[in-house]
Protein backbone atom coordinates (compact mmCIF):
# COMPACT_ATOMS: atom_id res chain seq x y z
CA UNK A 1 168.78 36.04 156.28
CA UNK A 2 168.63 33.35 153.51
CA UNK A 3 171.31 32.97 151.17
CA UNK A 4 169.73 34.97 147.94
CA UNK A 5 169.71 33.23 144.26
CA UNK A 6 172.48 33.57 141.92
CA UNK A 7 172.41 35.89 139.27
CA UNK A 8 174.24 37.29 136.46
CA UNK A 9 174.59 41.14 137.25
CA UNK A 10 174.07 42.63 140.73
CA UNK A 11 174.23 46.75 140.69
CA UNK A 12 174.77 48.89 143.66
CA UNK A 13 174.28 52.69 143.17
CA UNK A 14 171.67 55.42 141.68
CA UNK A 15 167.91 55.98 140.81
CA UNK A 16 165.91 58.86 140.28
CA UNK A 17 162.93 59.99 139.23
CA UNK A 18 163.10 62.11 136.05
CA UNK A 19 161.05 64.61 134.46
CA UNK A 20 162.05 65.49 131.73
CA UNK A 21 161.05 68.86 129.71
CA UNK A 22 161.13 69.02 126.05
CA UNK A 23 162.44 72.49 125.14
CA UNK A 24 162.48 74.05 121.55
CA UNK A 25 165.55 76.25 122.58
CA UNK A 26 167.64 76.85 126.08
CA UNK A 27 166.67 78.83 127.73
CA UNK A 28 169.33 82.14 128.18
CA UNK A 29 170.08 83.55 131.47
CA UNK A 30 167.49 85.35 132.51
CA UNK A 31 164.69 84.60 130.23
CA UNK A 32 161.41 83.42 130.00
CA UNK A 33 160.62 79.88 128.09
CA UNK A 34 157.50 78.04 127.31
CA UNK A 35 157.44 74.45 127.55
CA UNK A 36 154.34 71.74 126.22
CA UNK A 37 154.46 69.13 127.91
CA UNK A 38 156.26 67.60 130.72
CA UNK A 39 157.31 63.45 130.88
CA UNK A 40 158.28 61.55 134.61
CA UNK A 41 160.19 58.55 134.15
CA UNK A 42 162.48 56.03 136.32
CA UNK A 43 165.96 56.49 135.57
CA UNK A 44 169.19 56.79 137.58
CA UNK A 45 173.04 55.30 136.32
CA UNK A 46 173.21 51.73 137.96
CA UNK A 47 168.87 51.12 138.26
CA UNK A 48 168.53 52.07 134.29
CA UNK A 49 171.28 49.48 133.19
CA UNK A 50 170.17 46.68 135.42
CA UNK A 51 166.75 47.05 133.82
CA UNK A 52 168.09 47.24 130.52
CA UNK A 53 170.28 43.85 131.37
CA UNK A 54 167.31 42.09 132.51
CA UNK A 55 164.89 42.67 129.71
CA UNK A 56 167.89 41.24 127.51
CA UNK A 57 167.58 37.90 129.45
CA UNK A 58 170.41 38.37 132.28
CA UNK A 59 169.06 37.51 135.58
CA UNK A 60 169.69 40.71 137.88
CA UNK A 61 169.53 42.46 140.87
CA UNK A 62 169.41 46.03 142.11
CA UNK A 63 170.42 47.18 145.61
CA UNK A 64 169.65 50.85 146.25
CA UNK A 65 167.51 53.37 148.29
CA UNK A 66 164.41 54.38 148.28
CA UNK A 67 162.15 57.05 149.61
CA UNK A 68 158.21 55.93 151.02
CA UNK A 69 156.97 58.47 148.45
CA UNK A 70 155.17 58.31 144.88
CA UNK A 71 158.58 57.93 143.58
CA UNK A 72 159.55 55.20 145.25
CA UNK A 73 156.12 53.59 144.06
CA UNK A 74 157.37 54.50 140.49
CA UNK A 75 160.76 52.69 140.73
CA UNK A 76 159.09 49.85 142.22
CA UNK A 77 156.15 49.11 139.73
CA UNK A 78 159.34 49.31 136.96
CA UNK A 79 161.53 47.04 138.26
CA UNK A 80 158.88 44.39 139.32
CA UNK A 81 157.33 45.04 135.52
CA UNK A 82 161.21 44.13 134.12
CA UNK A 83 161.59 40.86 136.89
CA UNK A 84 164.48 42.68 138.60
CA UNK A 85 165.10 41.54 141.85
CA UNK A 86 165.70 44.47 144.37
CA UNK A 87 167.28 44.33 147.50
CA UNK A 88 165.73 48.26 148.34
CA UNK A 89 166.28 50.03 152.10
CA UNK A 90 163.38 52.11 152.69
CA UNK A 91 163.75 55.63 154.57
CA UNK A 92 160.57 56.43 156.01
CA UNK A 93 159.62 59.93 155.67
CA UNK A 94 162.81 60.12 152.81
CA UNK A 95 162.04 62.41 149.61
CA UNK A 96 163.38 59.54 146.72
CA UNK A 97 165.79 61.31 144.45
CA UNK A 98 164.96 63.71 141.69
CA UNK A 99 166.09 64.93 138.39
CA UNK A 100 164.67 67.50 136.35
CA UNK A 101 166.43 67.27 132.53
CA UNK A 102 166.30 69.58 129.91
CA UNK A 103 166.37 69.10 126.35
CA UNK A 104 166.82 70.91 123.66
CA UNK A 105 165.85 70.55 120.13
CA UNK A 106 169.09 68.89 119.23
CA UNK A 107 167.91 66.06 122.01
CA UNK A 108 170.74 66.87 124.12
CA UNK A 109 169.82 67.16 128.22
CA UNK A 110 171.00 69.36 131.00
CA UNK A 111 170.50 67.57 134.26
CA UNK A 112 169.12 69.46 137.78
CA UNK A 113 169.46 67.11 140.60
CA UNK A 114 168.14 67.14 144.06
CA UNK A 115 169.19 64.12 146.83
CA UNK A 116 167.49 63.56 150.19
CA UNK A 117 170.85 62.81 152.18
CA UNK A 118 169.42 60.05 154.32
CA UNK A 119 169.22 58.34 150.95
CA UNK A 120 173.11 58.02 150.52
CA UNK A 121 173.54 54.11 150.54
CA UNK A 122 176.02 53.31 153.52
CA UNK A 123 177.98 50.35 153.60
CA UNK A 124 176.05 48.99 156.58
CA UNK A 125 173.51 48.78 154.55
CA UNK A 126 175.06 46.18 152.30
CA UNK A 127 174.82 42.39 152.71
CA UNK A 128 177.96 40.64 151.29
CA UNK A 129 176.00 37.66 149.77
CA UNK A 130 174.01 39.60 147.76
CA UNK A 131 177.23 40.89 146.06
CA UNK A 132 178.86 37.68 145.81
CA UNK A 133 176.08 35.87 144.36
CA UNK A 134 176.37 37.08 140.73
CA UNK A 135 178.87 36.95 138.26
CA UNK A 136 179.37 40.52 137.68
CA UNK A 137 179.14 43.81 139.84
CA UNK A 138 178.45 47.29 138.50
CA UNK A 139 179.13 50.57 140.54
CA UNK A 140 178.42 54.00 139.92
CA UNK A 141 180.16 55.78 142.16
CA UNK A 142 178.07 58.58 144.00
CA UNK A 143 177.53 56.86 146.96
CA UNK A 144 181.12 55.95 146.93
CA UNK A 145 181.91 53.69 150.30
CA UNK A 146 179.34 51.60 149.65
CA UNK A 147 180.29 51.10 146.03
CA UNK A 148 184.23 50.94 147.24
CA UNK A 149 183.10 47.72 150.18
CA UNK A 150 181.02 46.14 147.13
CA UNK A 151 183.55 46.39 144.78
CA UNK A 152 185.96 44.72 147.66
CA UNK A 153 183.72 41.99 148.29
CA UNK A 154 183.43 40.99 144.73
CA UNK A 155 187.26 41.27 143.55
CA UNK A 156 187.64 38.63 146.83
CA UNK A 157 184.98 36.57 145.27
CA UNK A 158 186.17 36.67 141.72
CA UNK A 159 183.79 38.49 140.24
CA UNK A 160 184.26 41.39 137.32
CA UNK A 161 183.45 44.86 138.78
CA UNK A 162 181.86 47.57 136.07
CA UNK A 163 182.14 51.10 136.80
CA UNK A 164 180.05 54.14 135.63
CA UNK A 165 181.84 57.42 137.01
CA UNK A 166 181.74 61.08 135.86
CA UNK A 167 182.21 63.04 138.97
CA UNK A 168 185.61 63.12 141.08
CA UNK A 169 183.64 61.88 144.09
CA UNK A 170 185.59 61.94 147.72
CA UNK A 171 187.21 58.57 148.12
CA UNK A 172 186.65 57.54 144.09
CA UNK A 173 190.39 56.85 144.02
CA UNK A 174 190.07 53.78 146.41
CA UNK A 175 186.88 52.77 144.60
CA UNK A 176 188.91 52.65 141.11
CA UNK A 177 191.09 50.79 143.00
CA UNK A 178 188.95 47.59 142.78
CA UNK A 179 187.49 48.06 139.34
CA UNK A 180 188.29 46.07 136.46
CA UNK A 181 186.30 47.64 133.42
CA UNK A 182 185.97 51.51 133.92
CA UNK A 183 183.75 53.22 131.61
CA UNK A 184 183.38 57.20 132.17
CA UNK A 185 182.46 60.18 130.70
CA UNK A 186 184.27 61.62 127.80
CA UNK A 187 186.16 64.95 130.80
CA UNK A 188 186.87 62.10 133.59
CA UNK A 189 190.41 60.93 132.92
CA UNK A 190 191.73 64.37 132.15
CA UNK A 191 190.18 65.35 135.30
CA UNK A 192 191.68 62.42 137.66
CA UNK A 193 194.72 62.56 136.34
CA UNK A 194 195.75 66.06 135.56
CA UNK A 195 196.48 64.98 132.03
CA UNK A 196 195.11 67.02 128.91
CA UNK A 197 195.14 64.58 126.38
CA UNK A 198 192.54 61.48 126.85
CA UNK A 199 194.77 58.84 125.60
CA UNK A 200 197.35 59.33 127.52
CA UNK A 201 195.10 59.94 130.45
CA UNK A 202 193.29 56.57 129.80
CA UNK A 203 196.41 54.63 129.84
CA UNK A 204 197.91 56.86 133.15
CA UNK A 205 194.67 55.37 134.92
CA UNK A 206 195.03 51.60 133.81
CA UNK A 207 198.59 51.99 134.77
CA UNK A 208 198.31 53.83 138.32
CA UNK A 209 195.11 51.31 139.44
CA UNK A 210 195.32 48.48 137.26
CA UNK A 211 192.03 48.42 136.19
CA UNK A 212 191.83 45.61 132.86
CA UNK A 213 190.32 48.47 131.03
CA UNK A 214 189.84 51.88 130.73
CA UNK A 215 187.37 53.61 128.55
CA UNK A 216 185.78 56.92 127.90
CA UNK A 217 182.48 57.54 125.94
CA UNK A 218 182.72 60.34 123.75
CA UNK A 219 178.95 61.11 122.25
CA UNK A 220 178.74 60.74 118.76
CA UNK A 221 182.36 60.60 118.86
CA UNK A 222 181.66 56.75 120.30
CA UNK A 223 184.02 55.34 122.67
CA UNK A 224 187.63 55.05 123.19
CA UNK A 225 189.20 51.95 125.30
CA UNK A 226 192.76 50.84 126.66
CA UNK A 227 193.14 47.24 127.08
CA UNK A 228 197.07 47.29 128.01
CA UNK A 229 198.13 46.77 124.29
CA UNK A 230 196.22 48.74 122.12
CA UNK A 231 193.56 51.54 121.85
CA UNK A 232 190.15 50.57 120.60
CA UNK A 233 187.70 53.28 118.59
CA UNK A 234 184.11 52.43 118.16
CA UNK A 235 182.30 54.90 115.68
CA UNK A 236 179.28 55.79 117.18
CA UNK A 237 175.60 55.07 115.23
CA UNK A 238 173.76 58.00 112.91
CA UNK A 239 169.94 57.71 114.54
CA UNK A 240 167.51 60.69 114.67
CA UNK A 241 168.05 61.46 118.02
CA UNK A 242 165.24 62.91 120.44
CA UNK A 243 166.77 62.49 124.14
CA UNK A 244 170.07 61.32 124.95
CA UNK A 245 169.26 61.03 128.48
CA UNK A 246 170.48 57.28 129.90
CA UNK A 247 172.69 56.74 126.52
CA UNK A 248 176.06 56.32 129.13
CA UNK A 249 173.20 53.85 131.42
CA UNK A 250 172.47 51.84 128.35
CA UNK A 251 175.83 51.66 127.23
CA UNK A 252 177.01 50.14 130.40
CA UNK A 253 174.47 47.66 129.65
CA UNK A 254 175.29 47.07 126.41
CA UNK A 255 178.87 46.34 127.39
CA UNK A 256 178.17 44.58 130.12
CA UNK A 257 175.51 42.08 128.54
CA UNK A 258 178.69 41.27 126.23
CA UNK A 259 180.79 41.22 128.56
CA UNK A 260 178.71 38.18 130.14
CA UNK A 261 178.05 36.45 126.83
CA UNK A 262 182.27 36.18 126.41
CA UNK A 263 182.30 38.83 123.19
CA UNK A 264 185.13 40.19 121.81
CA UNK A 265 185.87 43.57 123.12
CA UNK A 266 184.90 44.79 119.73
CA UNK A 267 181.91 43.29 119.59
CA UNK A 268 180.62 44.54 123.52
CA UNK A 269 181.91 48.13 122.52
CA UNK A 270 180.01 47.64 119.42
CA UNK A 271 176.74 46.65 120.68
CA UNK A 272 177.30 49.27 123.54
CA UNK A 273 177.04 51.70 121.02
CA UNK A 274 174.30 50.71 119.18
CA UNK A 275 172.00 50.08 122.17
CA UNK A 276 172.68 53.25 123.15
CA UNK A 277 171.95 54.98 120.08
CA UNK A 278 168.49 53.53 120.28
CA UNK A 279 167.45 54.50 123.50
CA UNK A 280 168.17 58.09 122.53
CA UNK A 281 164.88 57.66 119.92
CA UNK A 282 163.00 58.27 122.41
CA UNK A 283 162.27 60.37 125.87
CA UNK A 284 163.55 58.77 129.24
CA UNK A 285 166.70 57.06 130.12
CA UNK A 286 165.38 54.01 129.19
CA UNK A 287 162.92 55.34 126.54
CA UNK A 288 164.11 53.06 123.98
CA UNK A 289 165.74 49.94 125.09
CA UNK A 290 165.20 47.51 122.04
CA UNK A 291 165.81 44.06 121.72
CA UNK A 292 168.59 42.66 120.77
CA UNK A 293 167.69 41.58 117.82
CA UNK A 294 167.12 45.43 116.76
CA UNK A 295 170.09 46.40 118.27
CA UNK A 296 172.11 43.61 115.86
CA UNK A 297 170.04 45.15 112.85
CA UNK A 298 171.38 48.51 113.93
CA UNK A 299 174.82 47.01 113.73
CA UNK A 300 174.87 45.19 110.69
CA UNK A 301 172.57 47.75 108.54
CA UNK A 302 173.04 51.52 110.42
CA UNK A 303 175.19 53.96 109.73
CA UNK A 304 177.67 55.89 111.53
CA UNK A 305 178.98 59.05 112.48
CA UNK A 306 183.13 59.01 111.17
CA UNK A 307 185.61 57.54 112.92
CA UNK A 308 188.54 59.13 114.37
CA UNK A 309 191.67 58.52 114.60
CA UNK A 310 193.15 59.52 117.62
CA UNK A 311 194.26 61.88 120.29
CA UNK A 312 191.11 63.60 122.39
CA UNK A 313 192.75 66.51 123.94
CA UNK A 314 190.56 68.35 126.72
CA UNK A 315 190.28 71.79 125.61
């Protein structure tokens, strides 16, 4: 196998196909709803923000699996359309993986998920080189060996590993393990570490794995990070929102394409935000990834939900 090029951000972990149903209320248990029109999108965690990386000028690659089916097709076409480079094991006969999402009036989504299992990424599937050829990893989690061997190779190489979690995931513990900028949903930390209050479950986590930050994204609450010194609060942006499906994808990207440019922490949680804000304009996980030229506009000129002070306790 030839040695493959170098490139900025390499990202090991989820796609899916989405379709996603516009409702004007949820349905309640047991009822009967009517819905107009129905929308089927790429998405997925780690494919969405390596898209959204490369059509902000990073050079990237994706490494994932794929069914043979019209899905697969899909997720092709959109990552040869962004210039992605894709490193993709086929399954022949493998049903790609599917999300149906829900959203309500409000634009927020309920997700339904369905996984072929011979699509879990195994760490045999995994070349080392393409890993260590970039100069930053980012992991998702669900098919956690493989992210947890990726993650290994790149801390040996050097490189900055970026994690997207949300689920408590068999064997996640050794995969935080070898992460250096872990970025999870708002219930996560309270979750891993038994502790109520998000602050203190944030810093529990960058003590116990000594990851160089830890970091929560709260919504329109924003997002709350640990460095190791000092909590940082970014208010999140005031847009009319219409899907927030892929906002915690786009983030990633946001942080990550800062990150990569040498930002102040700040400034990456800052355009984070306001990349993600965007994309939730629109239907699709990455229905609204603007340039970054919009997304500084945003910063400099939108406004924003209030800040808050501290202490997230889980209720």
């Amino acid at each position: 196998m030839t040695t493959p090029s170098k490139v900025d951000l390499v990202g090991v972990g989820l796609n899916a196909t989405d379709t996603v149903i516009p409702l004007a209320h949820y349905p309640e248990r047991g009822s009967k709803t009517e819905y107009s029109n129905v929308t089927v999108l790429p998405g997925g965690q780690v494919a969405s923000t390596v898209v959204a990386c490369q059509l902000w000028g990073l050079k990237t690659r994706y490494v994932g699996k794929l069914g043979d089916d019209v899905a697969a097709t899909l997720h092709r076409e959109a990552f040869a359309r962004a210039g992605v480079e894709t490193q993709i094991t086929t399954v022949s006969g493998g049903a790609s993986s599917q999300s149906l999402i829900l959203v309500d009036e409000g634009g927020e989504r309920t997700v339904l998920c369905r996984r072929d299992e011979r699509l879990i990424l195994q760490p045999s599937d995994l070349h080392r080189d393409w890993i260590v050829n970039a100069r930053a990893l980012h992991v998702d989690g669900y098919d956690t060996a493989a992210a947890t061997l990726a993650a290994r190779w790149a801390r040996e190489a050097g490189i900055p590993v970026i994690a997207d979690l949300d689920e408590l995931y068999p064997g996640v513990e050794d995969l935080i393990e070898n992460i250096d900028y872990l970025i999870v949903s708002r219930d996560f930390p309270s979750r891993l570490m038994a502790e109520p209050d998000l602050e203190k479950a944030l810093q529990a986590i960058h003590r116990r794995y000594g990851c160089r930050l830890t970091a929560a994204t709260l919504g329109p609450e924003g997002v709350v990070a640990w460095d190791g010194q000092q909590f940082h609060h970014t208010a999140a942006y005031r847009v009319p929102v219409v899907d927030t499906t892929g906002a915690g994808d786009i983030f990633h990207a946001g942080f990550i394409h800062g990150l990569l440019q040498g930002w102040p922490l700040d400034r990456q949680l800052d355009f984070a935000c306001a990349a993600a804000a965007l994309n939730c304009t629109a239907v699709g996980a990455r229905g609204a990834i603007q340039p970054i030229d919009q997304i500084e506009l945003l910063m400099a000129t939108g406004n924003r939900y209030p800040a808050l002070a501290h202490s997230y306790t889980r209720s």
